[in-house]
Protein backbone atom coordinates (compact mmCIF):
# COMPACT_ATOMS: atom_id res chain seq x y z
CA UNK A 1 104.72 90.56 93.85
CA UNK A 2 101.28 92.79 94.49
CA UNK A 3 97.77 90.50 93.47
CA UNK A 4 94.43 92.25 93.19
CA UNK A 5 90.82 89.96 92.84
CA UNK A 6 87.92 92.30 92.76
CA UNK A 7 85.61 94.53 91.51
CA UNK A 8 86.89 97.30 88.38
CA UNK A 9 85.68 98.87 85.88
CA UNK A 10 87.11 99.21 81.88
CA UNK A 11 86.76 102.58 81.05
CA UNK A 12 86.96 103.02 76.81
CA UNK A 13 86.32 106.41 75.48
CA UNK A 14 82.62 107.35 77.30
CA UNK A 15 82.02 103.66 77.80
CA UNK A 16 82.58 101.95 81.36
CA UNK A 17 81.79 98.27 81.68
CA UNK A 18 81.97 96.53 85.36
CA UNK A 19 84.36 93.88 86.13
CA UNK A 20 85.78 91.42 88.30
CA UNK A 21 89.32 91.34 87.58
CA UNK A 22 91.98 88.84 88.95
CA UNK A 23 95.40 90.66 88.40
CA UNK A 24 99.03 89.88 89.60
CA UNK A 25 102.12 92.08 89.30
CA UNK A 26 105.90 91.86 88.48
CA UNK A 27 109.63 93.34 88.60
CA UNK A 28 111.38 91.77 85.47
CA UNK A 29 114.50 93.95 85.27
CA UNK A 30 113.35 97.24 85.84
CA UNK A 31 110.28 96.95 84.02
CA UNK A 32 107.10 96.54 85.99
CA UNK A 33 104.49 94.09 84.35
CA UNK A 34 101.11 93.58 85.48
CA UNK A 35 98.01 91.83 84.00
CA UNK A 36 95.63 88.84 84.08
CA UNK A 37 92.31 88.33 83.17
CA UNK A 38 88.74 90.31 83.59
CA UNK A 39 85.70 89.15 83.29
CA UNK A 40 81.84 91.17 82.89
CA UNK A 41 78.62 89.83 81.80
CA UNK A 42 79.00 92.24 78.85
CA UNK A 43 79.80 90.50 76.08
CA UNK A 44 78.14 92.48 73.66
CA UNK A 45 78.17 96.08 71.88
CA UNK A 46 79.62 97.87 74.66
CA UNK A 47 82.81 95.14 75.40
CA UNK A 48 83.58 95.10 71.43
CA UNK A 49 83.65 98.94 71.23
CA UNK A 50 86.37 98.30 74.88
CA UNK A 51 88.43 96.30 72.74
CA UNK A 52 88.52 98.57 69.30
CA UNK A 53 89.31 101.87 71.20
CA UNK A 54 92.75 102.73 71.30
CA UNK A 55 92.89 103.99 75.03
CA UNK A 56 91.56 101.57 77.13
CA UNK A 57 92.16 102.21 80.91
CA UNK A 58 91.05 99.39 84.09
CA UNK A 59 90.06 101.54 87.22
CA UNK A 60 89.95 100.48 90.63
CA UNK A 61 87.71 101.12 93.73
CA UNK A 62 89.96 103.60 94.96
CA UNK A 63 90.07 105.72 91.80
CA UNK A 64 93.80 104.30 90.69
CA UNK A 65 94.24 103.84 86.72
CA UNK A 66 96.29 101.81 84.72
CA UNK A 67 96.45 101.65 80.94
CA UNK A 68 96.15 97.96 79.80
CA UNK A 69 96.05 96.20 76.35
CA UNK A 70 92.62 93.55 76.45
CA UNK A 71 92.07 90.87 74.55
CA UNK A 72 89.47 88.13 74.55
CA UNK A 73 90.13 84.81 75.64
CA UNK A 74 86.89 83.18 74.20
CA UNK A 75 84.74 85.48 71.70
CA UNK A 76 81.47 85.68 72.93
CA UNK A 77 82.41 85.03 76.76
CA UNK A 78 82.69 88.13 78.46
CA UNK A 79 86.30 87.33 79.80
CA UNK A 80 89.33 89.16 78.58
CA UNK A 81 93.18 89.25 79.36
CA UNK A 82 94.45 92.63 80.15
CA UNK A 83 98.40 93.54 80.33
CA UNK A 84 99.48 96.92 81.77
CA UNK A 85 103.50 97.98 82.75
CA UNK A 86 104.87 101.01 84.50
CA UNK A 87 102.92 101.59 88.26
CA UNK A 88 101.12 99.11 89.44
CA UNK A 89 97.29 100.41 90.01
CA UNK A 90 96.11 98.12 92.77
């Protein structure tokens, strides 16, 4: 199992909005999963327009990529869950 807890960023058509994400991975079967939660201080305009595009991507430091499905947890809160499979970005 691979964990991450740092700094991202959630990268939505031309928008990018800074994280701190919190992340762990997984072998079920042959299928890698990976997700967890993010959180920014961006709760408005530019986090909704995140969550309606259709390719949202979560990259790290190092310039790795993933392609992950977010979701709030709370509206208005600035933290989302994010779940990614196939290789593990962090």
């Amino acid at each position: 199992m691979s964990n991450y807890q740092g700094p991202a960023t959630l990268v939505a058509g031309d928008s990018e909005i800074a994280v701190e994400a919190t992340l762990s991975a997984s072998l079920s079967g042959e299928v890698r999963q990976w997700g967890g939660s993010v959180q920014t201080g961006d709760a408005g305009e530019a986090l909704r327009a995140a969550l309606d595009s259709g390719d949202v991507r979560i990259r790290f430091p190092d310039g790795q990529e993933g392609a992950v499905v977010a979701t709030h947890t709370a509206i208005g809160s600035g933290r989302l869950r994010v779940s990614g499979s196939g290789t593990i970005p962090f």
